[in-house]
N, C-alpha and C. Protein backbone atom coordinates (compact mmCIF):
# COMPACT_ATOMS: atom_id res chain seq x y z
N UNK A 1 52.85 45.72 130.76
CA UNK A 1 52.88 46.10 129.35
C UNK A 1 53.28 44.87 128.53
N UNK A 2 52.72 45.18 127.60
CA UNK A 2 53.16 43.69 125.99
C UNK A 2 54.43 43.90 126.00
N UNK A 3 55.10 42.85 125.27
CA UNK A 3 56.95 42.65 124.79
C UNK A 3 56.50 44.18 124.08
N UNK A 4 57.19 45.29 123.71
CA UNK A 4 57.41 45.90 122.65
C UNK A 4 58.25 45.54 121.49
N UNK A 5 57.53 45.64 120.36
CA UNK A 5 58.13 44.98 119.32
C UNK A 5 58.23 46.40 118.22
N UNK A 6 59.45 46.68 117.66
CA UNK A 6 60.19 47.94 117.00
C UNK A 6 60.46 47.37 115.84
N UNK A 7 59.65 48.17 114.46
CA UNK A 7 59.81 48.05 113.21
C UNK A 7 60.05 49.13 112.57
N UNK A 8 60.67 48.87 111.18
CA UNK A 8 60.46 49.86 110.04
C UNK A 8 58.98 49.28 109.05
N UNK A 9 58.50 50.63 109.25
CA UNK A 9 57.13 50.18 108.41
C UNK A 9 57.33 51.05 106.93
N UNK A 10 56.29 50.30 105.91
CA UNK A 10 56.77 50.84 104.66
C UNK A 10 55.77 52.45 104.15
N UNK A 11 56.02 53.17 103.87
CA UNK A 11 55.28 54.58 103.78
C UNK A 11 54.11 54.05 102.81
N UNK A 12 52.69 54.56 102.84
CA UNK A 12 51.23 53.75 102.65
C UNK A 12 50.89 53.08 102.69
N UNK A 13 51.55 52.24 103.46
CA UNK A 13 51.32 50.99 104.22
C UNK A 13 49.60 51.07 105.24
N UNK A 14 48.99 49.72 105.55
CA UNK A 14 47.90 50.23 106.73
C UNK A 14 49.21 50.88 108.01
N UNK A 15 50.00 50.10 108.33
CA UNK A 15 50.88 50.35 109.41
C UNK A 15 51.50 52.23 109.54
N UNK A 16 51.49 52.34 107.95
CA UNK A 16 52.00 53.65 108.00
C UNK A 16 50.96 54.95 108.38
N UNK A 17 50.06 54.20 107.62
CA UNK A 17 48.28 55.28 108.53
C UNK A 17 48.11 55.48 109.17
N UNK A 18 48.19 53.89 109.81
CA UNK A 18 47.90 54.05 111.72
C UNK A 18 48.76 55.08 112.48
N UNK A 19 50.27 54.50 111.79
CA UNK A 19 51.08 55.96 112.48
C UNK A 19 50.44 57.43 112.07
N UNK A 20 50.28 57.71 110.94
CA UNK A 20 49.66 59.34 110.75
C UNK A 20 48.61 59.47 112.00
N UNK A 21 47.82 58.42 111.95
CA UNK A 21 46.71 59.02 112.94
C UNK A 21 47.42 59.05 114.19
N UNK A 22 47.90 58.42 114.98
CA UNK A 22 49.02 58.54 116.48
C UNK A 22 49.35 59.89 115.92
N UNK A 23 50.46 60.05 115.22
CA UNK A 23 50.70 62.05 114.94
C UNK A 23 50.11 62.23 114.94
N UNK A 24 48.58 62.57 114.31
CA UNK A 24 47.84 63.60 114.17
C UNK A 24 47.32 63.42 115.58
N UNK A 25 46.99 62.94 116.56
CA UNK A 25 46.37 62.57 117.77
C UNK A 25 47.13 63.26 118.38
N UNK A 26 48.54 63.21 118.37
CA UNK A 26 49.59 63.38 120.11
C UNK A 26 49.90 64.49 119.59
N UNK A 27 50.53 65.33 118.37
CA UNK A 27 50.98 66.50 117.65
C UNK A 27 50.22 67.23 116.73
N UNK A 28 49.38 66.63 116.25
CA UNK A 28 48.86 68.19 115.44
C UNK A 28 47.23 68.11 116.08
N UNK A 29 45.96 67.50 116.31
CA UNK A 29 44.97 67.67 117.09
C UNK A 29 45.38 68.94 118.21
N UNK A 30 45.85 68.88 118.69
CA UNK A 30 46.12 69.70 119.89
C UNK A 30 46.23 71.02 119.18
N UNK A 31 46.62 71.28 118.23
CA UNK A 31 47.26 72.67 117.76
C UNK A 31 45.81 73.32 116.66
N UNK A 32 45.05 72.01 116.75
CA UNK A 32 44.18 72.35 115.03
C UNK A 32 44.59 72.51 113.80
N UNK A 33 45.67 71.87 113.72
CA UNK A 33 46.44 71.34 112.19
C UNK A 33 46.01 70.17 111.81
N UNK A 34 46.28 69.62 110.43
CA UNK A 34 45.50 68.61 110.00
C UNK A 34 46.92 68.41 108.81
N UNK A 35 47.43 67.10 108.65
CA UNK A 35 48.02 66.73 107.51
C UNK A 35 47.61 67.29 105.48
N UNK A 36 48.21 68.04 105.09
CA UNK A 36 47.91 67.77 103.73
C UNK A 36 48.27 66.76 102.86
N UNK A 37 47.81 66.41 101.42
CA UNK A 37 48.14 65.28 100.78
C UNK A 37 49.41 65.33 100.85
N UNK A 38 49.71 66.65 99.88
CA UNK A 38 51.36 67.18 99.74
C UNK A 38 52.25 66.93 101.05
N UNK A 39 52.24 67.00 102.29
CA UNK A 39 52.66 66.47 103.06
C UNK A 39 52.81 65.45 103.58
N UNK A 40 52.23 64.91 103.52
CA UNK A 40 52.48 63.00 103.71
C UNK A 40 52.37 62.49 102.50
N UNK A 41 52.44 63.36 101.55
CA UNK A 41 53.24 62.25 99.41
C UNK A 41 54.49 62.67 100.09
N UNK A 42 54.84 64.28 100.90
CA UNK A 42 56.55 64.68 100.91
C UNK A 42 57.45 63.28 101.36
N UNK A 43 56.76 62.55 102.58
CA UNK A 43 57.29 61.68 103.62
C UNK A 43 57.63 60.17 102.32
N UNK A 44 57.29 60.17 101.49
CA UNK A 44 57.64 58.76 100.86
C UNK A 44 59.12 58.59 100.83
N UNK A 45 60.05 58.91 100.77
CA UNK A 45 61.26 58.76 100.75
C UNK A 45 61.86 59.03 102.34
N UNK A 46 61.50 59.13 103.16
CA UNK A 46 61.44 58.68 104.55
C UNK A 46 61.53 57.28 105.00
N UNK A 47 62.16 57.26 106.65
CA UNK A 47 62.32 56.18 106.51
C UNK A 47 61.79 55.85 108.13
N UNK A 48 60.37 55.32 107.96
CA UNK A 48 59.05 55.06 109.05
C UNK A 48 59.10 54.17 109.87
N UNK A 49 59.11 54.42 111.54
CA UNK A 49 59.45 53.56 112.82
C UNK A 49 58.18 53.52 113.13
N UNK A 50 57.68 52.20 114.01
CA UNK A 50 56.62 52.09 114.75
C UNK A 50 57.16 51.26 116.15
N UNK A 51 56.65 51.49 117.24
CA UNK A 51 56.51 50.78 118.36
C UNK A 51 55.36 50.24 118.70
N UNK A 52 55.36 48.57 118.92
CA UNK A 52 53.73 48.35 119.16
C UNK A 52 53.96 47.77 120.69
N UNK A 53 53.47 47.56 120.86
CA UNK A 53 52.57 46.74 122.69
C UNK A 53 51.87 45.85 122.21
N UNK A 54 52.35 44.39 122.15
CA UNK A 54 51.42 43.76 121.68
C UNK A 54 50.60 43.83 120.42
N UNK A 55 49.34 43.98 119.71
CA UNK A 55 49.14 44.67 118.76
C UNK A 55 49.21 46.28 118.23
N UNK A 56 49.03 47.48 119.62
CA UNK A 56 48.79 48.59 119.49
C UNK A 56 49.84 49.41 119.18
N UNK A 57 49.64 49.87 118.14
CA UNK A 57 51.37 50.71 118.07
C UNK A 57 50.57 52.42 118.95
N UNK A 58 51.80 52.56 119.86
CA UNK A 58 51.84 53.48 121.06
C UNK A 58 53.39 54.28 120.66
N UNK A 59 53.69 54.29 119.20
CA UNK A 59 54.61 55.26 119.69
C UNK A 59 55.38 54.91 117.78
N UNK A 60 55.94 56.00 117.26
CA UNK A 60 55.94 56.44 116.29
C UNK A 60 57.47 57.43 115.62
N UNK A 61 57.90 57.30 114.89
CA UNK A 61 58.65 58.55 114.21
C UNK A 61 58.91 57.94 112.72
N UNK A 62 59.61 59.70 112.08
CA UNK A 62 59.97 59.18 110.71
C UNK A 62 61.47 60.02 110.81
N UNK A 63 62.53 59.40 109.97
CA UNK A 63 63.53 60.40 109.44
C UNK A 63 63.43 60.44 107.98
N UNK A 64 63.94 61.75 107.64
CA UNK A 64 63.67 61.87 106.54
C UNK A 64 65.62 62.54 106.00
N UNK A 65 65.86 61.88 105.22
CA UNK A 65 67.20 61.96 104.49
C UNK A 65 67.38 63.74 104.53
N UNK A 66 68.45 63.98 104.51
CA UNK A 66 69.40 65.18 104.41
C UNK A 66 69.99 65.32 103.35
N UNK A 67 71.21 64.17 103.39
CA UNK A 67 72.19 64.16 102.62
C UNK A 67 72.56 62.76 103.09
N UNK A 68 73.58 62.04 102.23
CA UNK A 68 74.18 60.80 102.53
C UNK A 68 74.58 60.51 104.18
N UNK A 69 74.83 61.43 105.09
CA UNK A 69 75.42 61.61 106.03
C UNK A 69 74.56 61.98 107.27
N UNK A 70 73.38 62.54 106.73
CA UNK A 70 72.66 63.68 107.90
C UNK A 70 71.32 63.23 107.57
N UNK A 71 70.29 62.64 108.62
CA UNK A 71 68.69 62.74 108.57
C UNK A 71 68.18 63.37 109.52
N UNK A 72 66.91 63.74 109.40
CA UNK A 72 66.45 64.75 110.28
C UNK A 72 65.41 63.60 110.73
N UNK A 73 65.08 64.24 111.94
CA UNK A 73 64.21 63.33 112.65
C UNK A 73 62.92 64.15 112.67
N UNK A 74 61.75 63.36 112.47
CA UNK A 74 60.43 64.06 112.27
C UNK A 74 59.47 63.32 113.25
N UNK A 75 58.52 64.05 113.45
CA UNK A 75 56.86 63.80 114.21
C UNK A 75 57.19 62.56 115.07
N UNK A 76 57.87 62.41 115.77
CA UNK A 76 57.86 61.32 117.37
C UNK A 76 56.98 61.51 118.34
N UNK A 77 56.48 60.99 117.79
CA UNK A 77 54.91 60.71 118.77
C UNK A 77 54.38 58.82 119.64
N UNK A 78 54.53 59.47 120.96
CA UNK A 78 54.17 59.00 121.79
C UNK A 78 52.68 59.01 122.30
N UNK A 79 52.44 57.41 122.48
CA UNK A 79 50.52 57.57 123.00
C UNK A 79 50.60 58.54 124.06
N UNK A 80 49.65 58.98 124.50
CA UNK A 80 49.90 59.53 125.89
C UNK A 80 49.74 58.77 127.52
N UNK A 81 49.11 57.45 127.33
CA UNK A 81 49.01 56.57 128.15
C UNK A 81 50.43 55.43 128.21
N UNK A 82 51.68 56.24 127.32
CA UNK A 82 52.51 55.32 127.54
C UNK A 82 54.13 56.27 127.72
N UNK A 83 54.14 57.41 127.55
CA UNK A 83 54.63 58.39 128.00
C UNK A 83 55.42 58.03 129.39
N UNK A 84 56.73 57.98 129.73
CA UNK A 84 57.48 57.91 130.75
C UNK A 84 57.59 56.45 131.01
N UNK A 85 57.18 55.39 130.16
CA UNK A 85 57.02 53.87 130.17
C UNK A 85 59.07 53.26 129.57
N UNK A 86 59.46 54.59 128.66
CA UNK A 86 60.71 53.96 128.23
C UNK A 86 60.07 53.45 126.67
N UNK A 87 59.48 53.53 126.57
CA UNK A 87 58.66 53.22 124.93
C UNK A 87 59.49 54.52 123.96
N UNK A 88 59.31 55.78 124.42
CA UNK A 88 60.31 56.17 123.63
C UNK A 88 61.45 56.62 123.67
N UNK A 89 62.24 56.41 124.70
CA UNK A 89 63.71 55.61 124.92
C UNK A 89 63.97 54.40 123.46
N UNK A 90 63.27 53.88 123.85
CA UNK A 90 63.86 52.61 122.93
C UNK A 90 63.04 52.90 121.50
N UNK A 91 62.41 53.80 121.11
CA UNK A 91 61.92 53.85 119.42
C UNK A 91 63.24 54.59 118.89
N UNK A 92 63.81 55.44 119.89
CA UNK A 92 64.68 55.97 119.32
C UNK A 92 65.91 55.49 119.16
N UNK A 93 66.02 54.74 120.55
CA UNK A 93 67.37 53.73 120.09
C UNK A 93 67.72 52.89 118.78
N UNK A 94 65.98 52.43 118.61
CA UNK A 94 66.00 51.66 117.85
C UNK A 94 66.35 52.30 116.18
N UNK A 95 65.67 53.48 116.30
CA UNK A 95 65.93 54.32 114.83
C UNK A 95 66.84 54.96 114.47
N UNK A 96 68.00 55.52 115.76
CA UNK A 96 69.50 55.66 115.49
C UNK A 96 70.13 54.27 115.15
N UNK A 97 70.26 53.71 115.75
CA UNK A 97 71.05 51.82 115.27
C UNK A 97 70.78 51.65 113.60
N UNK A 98 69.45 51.70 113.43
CA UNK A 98 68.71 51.63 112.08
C UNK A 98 69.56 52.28 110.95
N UNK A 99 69.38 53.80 111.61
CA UNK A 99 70.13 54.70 110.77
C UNK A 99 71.54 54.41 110.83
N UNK A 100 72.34 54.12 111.83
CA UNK A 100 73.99 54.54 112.12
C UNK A 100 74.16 52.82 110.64
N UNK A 101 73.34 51.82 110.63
CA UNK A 101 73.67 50.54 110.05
C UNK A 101 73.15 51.29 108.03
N UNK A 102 72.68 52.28 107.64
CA UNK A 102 72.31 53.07 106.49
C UNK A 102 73.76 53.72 106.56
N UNK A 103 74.12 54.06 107.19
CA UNK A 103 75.79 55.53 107.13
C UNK A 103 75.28 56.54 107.57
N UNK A 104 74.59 56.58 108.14
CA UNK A 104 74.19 57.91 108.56
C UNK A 104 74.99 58.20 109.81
N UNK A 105 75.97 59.76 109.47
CA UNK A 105 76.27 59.56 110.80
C UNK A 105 76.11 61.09 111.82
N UNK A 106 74.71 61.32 111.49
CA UNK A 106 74.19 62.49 112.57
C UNK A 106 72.82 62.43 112.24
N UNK A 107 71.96 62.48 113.70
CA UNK A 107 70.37 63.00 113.35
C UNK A 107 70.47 64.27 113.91
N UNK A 108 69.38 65.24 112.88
CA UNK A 108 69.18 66.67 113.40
C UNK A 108 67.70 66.36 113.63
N UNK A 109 66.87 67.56 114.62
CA UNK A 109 65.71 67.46 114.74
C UNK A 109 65.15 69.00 115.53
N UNK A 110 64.44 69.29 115.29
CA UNK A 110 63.72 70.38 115.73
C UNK A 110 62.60 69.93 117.18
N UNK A 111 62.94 70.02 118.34
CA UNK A 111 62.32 69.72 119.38
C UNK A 111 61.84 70.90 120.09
N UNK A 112 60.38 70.47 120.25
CA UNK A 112 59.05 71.23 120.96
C UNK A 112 60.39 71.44 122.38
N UNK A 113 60.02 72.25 123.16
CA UNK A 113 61.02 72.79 124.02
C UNK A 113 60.42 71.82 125.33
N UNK A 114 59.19 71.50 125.44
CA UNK A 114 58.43 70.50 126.37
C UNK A 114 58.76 69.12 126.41
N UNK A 115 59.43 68.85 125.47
CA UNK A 115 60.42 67.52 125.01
C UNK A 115 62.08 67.21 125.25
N UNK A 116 62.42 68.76 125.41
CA UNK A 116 63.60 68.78 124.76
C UNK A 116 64.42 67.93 126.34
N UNK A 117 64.27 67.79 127.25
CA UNK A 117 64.53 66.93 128.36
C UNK A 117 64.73 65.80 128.39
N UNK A 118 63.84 65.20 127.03
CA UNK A 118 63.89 63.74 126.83
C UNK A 118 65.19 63.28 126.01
N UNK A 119 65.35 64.65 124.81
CA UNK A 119 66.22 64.51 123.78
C UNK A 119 67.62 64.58 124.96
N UNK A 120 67.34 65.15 125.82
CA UNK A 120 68.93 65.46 126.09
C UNK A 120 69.19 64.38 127.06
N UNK A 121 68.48 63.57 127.68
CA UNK A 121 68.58 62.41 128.02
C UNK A 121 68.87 61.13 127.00
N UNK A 122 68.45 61.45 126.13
CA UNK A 122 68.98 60.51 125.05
C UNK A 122 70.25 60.82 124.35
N UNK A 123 71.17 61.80 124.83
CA UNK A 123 72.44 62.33 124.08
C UNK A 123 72.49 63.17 122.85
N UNK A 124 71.35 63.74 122.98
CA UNK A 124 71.38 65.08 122.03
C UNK A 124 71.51 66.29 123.05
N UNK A 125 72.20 67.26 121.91
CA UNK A 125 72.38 68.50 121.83
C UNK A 125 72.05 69.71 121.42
N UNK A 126 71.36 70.52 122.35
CA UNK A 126 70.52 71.59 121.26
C UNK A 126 71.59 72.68 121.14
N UNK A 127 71.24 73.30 120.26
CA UNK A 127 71.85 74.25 119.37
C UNK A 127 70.94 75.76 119.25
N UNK A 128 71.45 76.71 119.05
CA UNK A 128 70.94 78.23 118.68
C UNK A 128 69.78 78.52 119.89
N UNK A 129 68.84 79.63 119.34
CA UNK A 129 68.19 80.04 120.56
C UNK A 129 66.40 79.27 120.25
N UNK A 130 65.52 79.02 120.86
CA UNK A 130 64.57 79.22 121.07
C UNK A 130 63.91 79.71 119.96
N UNK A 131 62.86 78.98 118.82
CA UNK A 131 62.16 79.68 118.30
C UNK A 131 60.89 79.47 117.94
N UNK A 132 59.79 79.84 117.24
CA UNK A 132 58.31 79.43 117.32
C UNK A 132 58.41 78.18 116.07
N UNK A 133 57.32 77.63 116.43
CA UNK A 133 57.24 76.75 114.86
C UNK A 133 55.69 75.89 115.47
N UNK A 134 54.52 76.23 114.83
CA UNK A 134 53.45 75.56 114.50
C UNK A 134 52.86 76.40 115.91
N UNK A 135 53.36 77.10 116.39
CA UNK A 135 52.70 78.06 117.75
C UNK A 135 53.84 77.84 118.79
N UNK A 136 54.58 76.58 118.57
CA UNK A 136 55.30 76.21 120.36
C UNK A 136 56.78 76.37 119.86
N UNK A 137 57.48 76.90 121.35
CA UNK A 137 58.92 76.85 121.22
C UNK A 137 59.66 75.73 121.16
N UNK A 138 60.48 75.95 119.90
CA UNK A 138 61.07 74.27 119.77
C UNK A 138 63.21 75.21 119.90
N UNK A 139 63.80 74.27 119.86
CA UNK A 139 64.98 74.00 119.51
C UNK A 139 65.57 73.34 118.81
N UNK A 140 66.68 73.46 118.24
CA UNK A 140 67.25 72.64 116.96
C UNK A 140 68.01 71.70 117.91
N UNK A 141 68.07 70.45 117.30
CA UNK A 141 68.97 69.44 118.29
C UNK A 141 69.75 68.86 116.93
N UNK A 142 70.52 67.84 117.84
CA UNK A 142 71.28 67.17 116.92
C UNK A 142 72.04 65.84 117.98
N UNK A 143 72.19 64.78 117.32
CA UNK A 143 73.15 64.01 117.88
C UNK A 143 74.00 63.04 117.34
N UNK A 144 75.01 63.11 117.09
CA UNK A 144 76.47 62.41 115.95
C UNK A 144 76.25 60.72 116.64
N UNK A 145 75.95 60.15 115.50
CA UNK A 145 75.83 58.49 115.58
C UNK A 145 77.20 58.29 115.65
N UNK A 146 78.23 58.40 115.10
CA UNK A 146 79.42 57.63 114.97
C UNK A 146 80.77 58.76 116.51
N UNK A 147 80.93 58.14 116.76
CA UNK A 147 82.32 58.41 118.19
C UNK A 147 83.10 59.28 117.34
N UNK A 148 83.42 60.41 117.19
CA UNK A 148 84.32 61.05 116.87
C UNK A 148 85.81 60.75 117.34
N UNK A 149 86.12 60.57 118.68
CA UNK A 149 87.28 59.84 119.09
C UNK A 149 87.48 58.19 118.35
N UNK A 150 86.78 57.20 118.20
CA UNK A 150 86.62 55.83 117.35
C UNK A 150 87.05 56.32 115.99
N UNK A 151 86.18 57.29 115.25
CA UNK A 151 86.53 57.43 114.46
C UNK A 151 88.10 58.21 113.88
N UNK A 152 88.75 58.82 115.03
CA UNK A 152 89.85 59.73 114.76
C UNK A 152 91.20 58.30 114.72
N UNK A 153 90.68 57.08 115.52
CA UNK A 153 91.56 56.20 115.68
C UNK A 153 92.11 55.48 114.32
N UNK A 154 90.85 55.40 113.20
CA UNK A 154 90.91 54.54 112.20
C UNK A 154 92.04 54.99 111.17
């Protein structure tokens, strides 16, 4: 595999397209959903990760603000020829660091239940029960950027 090289790309950017199409490829194709305008104008105040291989970006997410404190993590999409490579291990590392250096100090996220193995390998925590969303069972996750013990010291 290429060095992987981990950016923030800017929202209507070419870089930011290319990512829509990776989502629409790995997450909504499969389901027969299709992006609306209104939905990707919503994402401009988001804040857009790419993973490339060399030139190809193979791997993708956005967070999108909460509150000063809390972003939610959206559409993490992985190529499917790069899946179990550690490509998204490290998009996400890279987009908590990102975030924890903004103040952010928790991502929430709604995970497809077929995923949710990965999240909890990465130190998230799901929360409540099991529920539908776009046809598939997802779970609410979450995982606190800042040490609660570090922080109880200060």
């Amino acid at each position: 595999m290429a060095a992987l090289r981990l950016t923030v790309i800017a929202h209507g950017s070419d870089a930011y397209r290319e990512a829509v199409e990776l989502r629409h490829e790995v997450l909504r194709k499969p389901l027969g959903l299709n992006f609306t305008p209104q939905q990707l104008a919503a994402e401009a105040d988001a804040l857009h990760y790419a993973a490339y291989a060399g030139e190809r970006l193979v791997a993708t997410a956005y967070l999108l603000p909460l509150d000063p404190a809390r972003a939610h993590l959206r559409q993490m999409a992985v190529s499917p020829g790069m899946r179990a490579s550690g490509v998204g291990g490290a998009l996400l590392a890279y987009l908590e660091d990102d975030a924890r250096r903004r103040g952010y100090r928790e991502i929430v996220a709604d995970a497809r239940v077929s995923a949710l193995g990965f999240y909890l390998k990465q130190g998230y925590t799901a929360h409540d029960e099991v529920y539908d969303h776009v046809g598939l069972p997802h779970r609410r996750i979450h995982k606190a950027l800042i040490d609660p013990k570090a922080e109880s010291t200060r």
